[in-house]
N, C-alpha and C. Protein backbone atom coordinates (compact mmCIF):
# COMPACT_ATOMS: atom_id res chain seq x y z
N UNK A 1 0.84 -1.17 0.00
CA UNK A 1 0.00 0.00 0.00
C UNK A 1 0.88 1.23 0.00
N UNK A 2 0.00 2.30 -0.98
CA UNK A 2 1.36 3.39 -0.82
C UNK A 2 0.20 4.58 -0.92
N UNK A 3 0.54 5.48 0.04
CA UNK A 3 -0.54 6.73 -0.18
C UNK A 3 -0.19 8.03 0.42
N UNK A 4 -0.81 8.73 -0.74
CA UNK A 4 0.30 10.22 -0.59
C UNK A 4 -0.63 11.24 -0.30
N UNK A 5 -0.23 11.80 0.22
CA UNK A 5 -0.97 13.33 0.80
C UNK A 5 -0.40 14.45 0.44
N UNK A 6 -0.94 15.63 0.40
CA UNK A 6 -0.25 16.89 0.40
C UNK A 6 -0.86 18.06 0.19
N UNK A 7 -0.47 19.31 0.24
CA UNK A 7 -1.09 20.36 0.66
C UNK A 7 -0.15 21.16 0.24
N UNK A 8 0.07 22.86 -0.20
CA UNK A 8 0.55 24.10 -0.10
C UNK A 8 0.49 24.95 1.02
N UNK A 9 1.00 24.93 1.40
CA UNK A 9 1.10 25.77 2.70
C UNK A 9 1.97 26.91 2.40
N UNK A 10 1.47 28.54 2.85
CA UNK A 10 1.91 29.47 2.81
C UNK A 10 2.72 30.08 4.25
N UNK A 11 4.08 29.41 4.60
CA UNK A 11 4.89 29.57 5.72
C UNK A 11 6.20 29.41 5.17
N UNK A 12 7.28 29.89 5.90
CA UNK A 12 8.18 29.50 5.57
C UNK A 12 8.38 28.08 5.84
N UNK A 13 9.85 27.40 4.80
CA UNK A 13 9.43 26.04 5.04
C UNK A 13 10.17 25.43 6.30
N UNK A 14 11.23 26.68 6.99
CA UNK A 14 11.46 25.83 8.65
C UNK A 14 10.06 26.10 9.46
N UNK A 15 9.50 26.62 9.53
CA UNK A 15 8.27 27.13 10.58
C UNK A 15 7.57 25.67 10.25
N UNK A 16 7.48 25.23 9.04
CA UNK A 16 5.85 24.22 8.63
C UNK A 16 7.06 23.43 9.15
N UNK A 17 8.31 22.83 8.88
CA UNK A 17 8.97 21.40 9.52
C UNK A 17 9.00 21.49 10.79
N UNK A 18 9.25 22.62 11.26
CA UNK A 18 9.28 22.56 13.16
C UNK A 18 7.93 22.14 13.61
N UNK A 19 6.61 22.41 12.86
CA UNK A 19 5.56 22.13 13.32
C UNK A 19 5.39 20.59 13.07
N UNK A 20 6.03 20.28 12.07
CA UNK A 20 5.54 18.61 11.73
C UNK A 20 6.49 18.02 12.54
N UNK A 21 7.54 18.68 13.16
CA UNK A 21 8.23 17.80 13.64
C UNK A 21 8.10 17.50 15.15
N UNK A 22 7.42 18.82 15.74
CA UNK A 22 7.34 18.85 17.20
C UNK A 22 5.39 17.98 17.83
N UNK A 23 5.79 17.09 17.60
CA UNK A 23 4.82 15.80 17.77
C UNK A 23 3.70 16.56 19.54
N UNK A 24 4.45 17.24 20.61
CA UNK A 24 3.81 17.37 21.54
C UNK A 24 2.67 18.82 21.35
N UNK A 25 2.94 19.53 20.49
CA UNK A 25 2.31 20.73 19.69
C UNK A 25 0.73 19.97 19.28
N UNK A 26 0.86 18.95 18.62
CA UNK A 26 0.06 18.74 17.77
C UNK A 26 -1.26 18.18 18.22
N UNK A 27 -1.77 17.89 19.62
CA UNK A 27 -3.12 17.89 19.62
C UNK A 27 -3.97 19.48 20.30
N UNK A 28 -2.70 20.38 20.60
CA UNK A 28 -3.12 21.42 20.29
C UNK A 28 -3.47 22.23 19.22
N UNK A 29 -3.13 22.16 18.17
CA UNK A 29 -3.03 22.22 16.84
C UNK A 29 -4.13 22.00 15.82
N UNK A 30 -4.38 20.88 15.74
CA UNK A 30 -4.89 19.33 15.49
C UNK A 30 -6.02 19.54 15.89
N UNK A 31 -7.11 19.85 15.39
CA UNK A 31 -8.78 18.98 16.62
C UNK A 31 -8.57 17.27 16.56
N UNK A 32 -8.24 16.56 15.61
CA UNK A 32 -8.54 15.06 15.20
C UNK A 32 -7.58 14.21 16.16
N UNK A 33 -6.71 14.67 16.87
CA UNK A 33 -5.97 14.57 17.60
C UNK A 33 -5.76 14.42 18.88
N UNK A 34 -5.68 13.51 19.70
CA UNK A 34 -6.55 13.36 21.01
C UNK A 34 -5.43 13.92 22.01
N UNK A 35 -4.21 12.96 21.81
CA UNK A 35 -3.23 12.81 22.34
C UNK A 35 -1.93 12.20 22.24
N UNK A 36 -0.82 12.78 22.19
CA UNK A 36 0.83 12.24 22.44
C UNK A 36 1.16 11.85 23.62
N UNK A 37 2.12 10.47 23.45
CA UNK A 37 2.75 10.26 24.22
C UNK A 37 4.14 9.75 24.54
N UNK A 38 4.92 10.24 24.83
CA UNK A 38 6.36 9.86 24.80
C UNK A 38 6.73 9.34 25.41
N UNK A 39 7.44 8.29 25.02
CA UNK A 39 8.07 6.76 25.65
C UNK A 39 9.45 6.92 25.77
N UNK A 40 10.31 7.55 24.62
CA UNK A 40 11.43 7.63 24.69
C UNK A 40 11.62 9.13 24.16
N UNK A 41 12.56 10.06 24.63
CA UNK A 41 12.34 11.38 23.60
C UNK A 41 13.76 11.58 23.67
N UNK A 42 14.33 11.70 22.32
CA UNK A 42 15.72 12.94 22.20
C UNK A 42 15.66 13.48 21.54
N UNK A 43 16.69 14.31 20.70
CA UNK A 43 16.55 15.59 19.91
C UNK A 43 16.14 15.38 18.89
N UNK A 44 16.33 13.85 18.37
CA UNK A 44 16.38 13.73 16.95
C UNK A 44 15.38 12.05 16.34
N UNK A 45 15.45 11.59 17.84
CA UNK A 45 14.39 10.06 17.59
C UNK A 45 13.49 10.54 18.84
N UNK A 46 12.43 9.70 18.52
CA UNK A 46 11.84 9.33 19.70
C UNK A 46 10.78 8.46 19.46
N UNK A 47 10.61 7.81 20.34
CA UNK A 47 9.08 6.47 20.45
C UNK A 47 7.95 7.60 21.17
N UNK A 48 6.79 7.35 20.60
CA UNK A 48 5.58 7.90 20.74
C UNK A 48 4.40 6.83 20.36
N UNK A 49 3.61 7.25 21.68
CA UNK A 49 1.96 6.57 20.75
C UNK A 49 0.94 7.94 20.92
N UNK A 50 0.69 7.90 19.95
CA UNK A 50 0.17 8.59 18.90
C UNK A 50 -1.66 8.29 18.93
N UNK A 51 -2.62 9.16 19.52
CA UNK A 51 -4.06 9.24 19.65
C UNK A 51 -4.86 9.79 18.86
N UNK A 52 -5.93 9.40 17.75
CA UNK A 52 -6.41 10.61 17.12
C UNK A 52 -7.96 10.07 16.51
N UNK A 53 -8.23 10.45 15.96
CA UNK A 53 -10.13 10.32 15.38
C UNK A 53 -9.85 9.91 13.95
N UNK A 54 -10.87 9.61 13.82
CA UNK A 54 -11.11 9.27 12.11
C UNK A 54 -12.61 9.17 12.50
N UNK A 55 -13.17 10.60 12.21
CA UNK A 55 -14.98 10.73 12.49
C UNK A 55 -14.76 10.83 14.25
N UNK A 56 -15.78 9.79 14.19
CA UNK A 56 -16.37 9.35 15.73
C UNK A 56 -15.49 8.24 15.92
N UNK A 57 -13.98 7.50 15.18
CA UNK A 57 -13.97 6.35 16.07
C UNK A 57 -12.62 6.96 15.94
N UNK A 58 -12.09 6.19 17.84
CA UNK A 58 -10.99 6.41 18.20
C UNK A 58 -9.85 5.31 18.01
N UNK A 59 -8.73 6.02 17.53
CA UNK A 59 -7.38 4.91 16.89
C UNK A 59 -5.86 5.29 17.55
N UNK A 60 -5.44 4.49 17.69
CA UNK A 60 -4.12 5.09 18.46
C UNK A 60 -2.79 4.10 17.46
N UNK A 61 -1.81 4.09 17.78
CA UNK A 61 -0.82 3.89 17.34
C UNK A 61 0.99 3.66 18.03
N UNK A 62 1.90 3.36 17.87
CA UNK A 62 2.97 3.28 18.57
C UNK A 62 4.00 3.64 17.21
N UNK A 63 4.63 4.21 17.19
CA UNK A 63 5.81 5.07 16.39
C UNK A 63 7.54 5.45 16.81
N UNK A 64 8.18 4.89 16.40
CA UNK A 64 9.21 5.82 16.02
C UNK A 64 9.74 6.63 15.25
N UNK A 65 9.66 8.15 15.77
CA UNK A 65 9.87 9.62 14.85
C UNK A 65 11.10 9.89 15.01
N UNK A 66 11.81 9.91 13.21
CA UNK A 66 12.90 10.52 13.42
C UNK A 66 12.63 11.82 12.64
N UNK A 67 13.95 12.96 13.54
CA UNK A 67 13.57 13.74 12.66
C UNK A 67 15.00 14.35 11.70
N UNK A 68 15.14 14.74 10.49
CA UNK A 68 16.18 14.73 9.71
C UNK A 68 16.37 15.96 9.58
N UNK A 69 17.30 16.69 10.19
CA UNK A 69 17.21 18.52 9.86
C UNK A 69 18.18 18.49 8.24
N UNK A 70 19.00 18.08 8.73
CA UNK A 70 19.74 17.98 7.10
C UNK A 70 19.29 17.42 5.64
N UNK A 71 18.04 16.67 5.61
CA UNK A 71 17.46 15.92 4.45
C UNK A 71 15.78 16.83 4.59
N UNK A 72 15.27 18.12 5.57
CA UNK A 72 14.47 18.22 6.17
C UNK A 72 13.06 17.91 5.84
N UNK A 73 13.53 16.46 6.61
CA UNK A 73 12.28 14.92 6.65
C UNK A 73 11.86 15.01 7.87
N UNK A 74 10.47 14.15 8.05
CA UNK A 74 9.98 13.80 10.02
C UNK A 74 9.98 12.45 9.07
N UNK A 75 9.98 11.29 9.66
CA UNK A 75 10.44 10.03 9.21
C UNK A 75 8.97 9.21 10.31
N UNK A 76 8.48 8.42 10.41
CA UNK A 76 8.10 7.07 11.26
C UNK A 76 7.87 6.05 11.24
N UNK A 77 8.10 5.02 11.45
CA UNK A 77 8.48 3.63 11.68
C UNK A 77 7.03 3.11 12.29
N UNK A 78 5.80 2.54 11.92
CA UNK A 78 5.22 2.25 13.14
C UNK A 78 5.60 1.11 14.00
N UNK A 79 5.39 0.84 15.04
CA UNK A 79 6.30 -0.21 15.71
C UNK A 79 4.95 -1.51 16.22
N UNK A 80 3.66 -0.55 16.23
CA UNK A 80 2.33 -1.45 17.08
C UNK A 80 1.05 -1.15 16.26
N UNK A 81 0.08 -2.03 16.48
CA UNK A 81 -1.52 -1.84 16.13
C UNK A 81 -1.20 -2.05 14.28
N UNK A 82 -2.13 -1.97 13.90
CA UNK A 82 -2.47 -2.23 12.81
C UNK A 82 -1.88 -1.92 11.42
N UNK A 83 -1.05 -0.68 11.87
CA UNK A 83 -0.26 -0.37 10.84
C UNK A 83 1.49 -0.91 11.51
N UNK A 84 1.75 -1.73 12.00
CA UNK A 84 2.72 -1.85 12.50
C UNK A 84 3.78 -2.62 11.30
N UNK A 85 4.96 -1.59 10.93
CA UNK A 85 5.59 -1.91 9.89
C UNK A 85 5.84 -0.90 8.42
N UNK A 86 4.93 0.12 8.95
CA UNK A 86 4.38 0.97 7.79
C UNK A 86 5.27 2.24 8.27
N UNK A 87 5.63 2.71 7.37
CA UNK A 87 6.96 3.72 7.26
C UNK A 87 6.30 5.00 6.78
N UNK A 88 6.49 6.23 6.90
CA UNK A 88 5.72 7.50 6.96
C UNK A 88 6.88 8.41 6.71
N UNK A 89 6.47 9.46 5.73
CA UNK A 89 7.84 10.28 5.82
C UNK A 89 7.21 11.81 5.33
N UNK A 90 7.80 12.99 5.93
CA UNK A 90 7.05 14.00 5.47
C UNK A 90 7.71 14.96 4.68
N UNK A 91 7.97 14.85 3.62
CA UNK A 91 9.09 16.45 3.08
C UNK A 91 8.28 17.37 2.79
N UNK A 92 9.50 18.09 2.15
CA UNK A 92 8.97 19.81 2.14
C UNK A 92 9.73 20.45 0.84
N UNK A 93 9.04 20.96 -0.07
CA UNK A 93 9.58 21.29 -1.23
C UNK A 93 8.96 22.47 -1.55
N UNK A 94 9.91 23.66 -1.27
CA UNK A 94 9.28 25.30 -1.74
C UNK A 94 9.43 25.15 -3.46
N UNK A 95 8.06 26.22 -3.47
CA UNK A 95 7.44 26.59 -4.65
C UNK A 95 7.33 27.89 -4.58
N UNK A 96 6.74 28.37 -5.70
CA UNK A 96 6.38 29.46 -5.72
C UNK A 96 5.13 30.28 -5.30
N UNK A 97 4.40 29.41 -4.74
CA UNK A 97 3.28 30.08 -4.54
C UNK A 97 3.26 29.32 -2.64
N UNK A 98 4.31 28.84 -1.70
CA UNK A 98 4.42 28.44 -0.96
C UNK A 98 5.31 26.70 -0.29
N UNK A 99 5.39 26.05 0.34
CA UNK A 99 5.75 25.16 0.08
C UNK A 99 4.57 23.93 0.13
N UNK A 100 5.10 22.85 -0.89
CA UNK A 100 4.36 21.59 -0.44
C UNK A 100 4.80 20.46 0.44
N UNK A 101 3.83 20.32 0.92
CA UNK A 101 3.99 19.28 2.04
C UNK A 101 3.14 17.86 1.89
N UNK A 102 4.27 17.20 1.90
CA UNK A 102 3.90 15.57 1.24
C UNK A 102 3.93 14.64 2.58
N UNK A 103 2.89 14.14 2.68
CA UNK A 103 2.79 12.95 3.37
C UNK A 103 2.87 11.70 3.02
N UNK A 104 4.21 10.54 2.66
CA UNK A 104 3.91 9.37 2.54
C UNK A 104 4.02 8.40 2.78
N UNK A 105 2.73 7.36 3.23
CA UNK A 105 3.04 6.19 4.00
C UNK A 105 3.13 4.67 2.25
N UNK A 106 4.05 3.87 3.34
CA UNK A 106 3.88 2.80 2.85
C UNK A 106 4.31 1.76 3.85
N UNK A 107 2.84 0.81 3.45
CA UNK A 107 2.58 -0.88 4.05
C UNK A 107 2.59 -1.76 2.96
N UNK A 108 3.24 -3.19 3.72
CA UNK A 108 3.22 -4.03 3.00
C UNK A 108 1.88 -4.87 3.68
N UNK A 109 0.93 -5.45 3.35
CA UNK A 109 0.31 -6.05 4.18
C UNK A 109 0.61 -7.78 4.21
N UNK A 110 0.38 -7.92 5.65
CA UNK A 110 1.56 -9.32 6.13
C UNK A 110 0.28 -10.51 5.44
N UNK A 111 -1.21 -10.00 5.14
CA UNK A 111 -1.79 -11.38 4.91
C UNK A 111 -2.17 -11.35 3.09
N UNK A 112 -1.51 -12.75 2.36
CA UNK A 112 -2.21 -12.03 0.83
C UNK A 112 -3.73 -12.19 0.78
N UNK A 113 -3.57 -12.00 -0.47
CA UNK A 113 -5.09 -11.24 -1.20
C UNK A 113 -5.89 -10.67 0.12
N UNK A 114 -6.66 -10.96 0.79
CA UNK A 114 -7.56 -10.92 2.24
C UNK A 114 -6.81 -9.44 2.40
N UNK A 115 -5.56 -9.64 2.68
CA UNK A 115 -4.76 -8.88 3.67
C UNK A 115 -4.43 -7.40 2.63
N UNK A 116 -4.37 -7.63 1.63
CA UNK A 116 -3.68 -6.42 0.65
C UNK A 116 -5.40 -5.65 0.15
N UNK A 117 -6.66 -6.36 0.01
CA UNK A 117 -7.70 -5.67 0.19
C UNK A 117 -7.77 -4.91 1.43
N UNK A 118 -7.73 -5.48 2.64
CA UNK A 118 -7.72 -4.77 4.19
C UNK A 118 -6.85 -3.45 4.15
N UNK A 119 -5.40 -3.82 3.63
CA UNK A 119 -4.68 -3.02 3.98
C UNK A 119 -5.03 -1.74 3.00
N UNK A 120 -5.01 -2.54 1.86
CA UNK A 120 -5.53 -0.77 0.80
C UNK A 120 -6.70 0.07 1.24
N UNK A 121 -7.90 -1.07 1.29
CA UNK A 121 -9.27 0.02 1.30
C UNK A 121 -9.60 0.28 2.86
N UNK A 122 -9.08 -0.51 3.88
CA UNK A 122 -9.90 -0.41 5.42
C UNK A 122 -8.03 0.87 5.74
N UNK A 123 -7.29 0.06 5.64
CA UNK A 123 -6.47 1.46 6.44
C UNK A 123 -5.83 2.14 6.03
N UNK A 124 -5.48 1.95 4.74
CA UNK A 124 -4.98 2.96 3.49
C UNK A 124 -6.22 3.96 3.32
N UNK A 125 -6.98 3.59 3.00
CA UNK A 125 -7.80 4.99 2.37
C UNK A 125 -8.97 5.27 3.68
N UNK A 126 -9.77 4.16 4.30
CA UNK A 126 -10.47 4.95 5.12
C UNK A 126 -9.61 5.51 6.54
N UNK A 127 -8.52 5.24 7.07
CA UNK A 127 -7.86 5.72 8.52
C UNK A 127 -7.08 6.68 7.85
N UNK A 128 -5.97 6.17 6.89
CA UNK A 128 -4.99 6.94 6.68
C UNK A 128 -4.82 8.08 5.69
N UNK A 129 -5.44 7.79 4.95
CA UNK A 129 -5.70 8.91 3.93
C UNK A 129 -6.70 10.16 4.28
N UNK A 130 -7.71 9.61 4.82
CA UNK A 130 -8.26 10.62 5.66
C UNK A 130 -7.73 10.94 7.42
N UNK A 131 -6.67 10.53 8.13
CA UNK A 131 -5.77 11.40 8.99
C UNK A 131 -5.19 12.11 8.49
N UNK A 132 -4.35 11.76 7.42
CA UNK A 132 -3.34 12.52 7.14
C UNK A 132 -3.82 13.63 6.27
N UNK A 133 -5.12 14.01 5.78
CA UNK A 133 -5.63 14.76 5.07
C UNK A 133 -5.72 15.99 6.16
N UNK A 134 -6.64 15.54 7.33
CA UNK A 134 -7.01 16.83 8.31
C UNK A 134 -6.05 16.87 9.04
N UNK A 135 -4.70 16.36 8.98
CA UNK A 135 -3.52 16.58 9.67
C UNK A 135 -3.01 17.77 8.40
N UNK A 136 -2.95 17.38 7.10
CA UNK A 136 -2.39 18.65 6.36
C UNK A 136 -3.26 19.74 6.58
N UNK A 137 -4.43 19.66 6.70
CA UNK A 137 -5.70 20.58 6.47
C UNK A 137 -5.22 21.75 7.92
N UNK A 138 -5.35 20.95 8.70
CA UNK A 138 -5.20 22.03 9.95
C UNK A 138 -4.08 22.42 10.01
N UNK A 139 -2.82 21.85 9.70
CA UNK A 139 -1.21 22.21 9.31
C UNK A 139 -1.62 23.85 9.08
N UNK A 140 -2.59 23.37 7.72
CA UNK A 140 -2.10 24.75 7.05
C UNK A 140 -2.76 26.12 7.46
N UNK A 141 -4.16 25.68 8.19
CA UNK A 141 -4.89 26.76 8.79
C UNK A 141 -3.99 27.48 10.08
N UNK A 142 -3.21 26.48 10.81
CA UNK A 142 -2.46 26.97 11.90
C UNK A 142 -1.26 28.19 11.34
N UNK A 143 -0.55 27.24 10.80
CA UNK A 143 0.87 27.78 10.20
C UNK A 143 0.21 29.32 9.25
N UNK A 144 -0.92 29.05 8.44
CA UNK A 144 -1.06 30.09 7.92
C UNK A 144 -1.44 31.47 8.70
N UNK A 145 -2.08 31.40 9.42
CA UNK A 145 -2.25 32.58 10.70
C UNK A 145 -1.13 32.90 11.40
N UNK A 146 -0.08 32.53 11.43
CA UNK A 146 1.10 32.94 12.29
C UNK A 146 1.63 33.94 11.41
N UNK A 147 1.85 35.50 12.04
CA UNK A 147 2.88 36.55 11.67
C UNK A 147 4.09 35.46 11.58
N UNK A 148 5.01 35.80 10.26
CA UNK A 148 6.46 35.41 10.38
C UNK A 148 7.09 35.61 9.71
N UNK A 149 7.89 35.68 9.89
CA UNK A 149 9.22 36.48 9.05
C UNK A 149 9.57 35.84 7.29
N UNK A 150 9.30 36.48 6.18
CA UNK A 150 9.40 35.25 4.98
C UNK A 150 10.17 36.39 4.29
N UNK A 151 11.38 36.15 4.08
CA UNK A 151 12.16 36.84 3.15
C UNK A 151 12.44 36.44 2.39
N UNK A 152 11.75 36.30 1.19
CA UNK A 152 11.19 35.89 -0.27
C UNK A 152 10.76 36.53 -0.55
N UNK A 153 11.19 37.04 -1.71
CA UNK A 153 10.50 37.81 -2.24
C UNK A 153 10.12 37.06 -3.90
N UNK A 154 10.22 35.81 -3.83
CA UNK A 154 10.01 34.82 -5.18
C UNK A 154 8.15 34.41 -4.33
N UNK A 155 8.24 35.03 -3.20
CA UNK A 155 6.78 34.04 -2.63
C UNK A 155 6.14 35.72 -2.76
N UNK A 156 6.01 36.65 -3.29
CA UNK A 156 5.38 37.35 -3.22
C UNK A 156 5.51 38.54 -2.29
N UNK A 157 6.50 38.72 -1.76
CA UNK A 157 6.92 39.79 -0.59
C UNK A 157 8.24 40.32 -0.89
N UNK A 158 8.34 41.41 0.13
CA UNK A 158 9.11 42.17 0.10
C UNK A 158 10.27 41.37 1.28
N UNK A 159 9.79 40.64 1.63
CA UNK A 159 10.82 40.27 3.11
C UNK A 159 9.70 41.02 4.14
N UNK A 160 10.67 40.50 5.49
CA UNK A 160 10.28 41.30 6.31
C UNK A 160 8.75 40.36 7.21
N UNK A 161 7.57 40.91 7.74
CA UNK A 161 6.39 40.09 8.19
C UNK A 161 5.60 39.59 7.10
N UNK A 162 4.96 38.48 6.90
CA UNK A 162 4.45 38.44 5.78
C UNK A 162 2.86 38.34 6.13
N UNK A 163 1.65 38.89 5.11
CA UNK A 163 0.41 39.16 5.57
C UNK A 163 -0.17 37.96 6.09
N UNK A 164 -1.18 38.21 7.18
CA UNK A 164 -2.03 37.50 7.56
C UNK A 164 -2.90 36.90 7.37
N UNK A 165 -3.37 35.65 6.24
CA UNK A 165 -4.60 35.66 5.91
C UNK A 165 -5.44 35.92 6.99
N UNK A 166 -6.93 36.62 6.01
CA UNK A 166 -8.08 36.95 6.68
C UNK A 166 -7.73 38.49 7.32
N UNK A 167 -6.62 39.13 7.20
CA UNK A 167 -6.02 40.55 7.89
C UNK A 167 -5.97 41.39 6.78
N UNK A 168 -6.43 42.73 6.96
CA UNK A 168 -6.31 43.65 5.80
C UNK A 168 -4.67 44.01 5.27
């Protein structure tokens, strides 16, 4: 199973990676998002399980997040539950009209035929494709309301604060 997400987001592109990368931010952030929890944490890995919605039903998860400042990737490994084995990676590629932000997982699923239907249509497209959708969705409503500094002037500015959507 392989499934990709993504979105334009109008931030600079360290502001949108610090946000994807700082995992304890994000059920503040996030409505779909229940709760983080850290098992192991350092600067650059850490084990987390991971709480969040899809509708009305609740799903959780166990992860290892790395995060790559030099390749600037958030990486995860799942380690438990249902997607356990399934690898997640998030880059960031400026454009001109902002950067995009790609979400992509890939599973192998451990049972055939049975197992590669399950895995495509039950947690490929109904859990994961729709998390990772209102995970970009609110990404960008957050990040886009923040005053911040974008000195680009290829993104439409002069440098300096860049406007607020929804602000005159």
């Amino acid at each position: 199973m392989h499934k990709e997400n993504s979105i334009v987001i109008d931030a600079p592109k360290t502001l949108i990676f610090e946000a994807a990368a700082n995992l304890a931010e994000w059920p503040r952030i996030l409505p779909h998002y229940r709760w983080i929890r850290y098992i192991e944490k350092s600067g650059t890995k850490n084990v987390v399980v991971m709480a969040a919605k899809r509708g009305w039903v609740p799903i959780h998860w166990t992860s290892e997040q790395e995060i790559d400042v030099h390749r600037f990737e958030v990486r995860f490994h799942h380690l438990k539950a249902f997607t356990k084995g399934m690898d997640v990676v998030w880059t960031f590629k400026e454009r001109s009209d902002g950067v995009e932000v790609k979400i992509s997982h890939d599973l192998k699923p451990t049972v055939p035929l049975i197992g590669r239907f399950i895995t495509e249509q039950i947690v490929g497209s109904f859990f994961i494709h729709y998390v990772a959708s209102k995970t970009l969705h609110h990404m960008k409503i957050y990040l886009e309301s923040i005053p911040a500094i974008d000195p680009s002037p290829a993104r439409g500015g002069k440098g300096g604060v860049r406007e607020v959507k929804g602000t005159p």
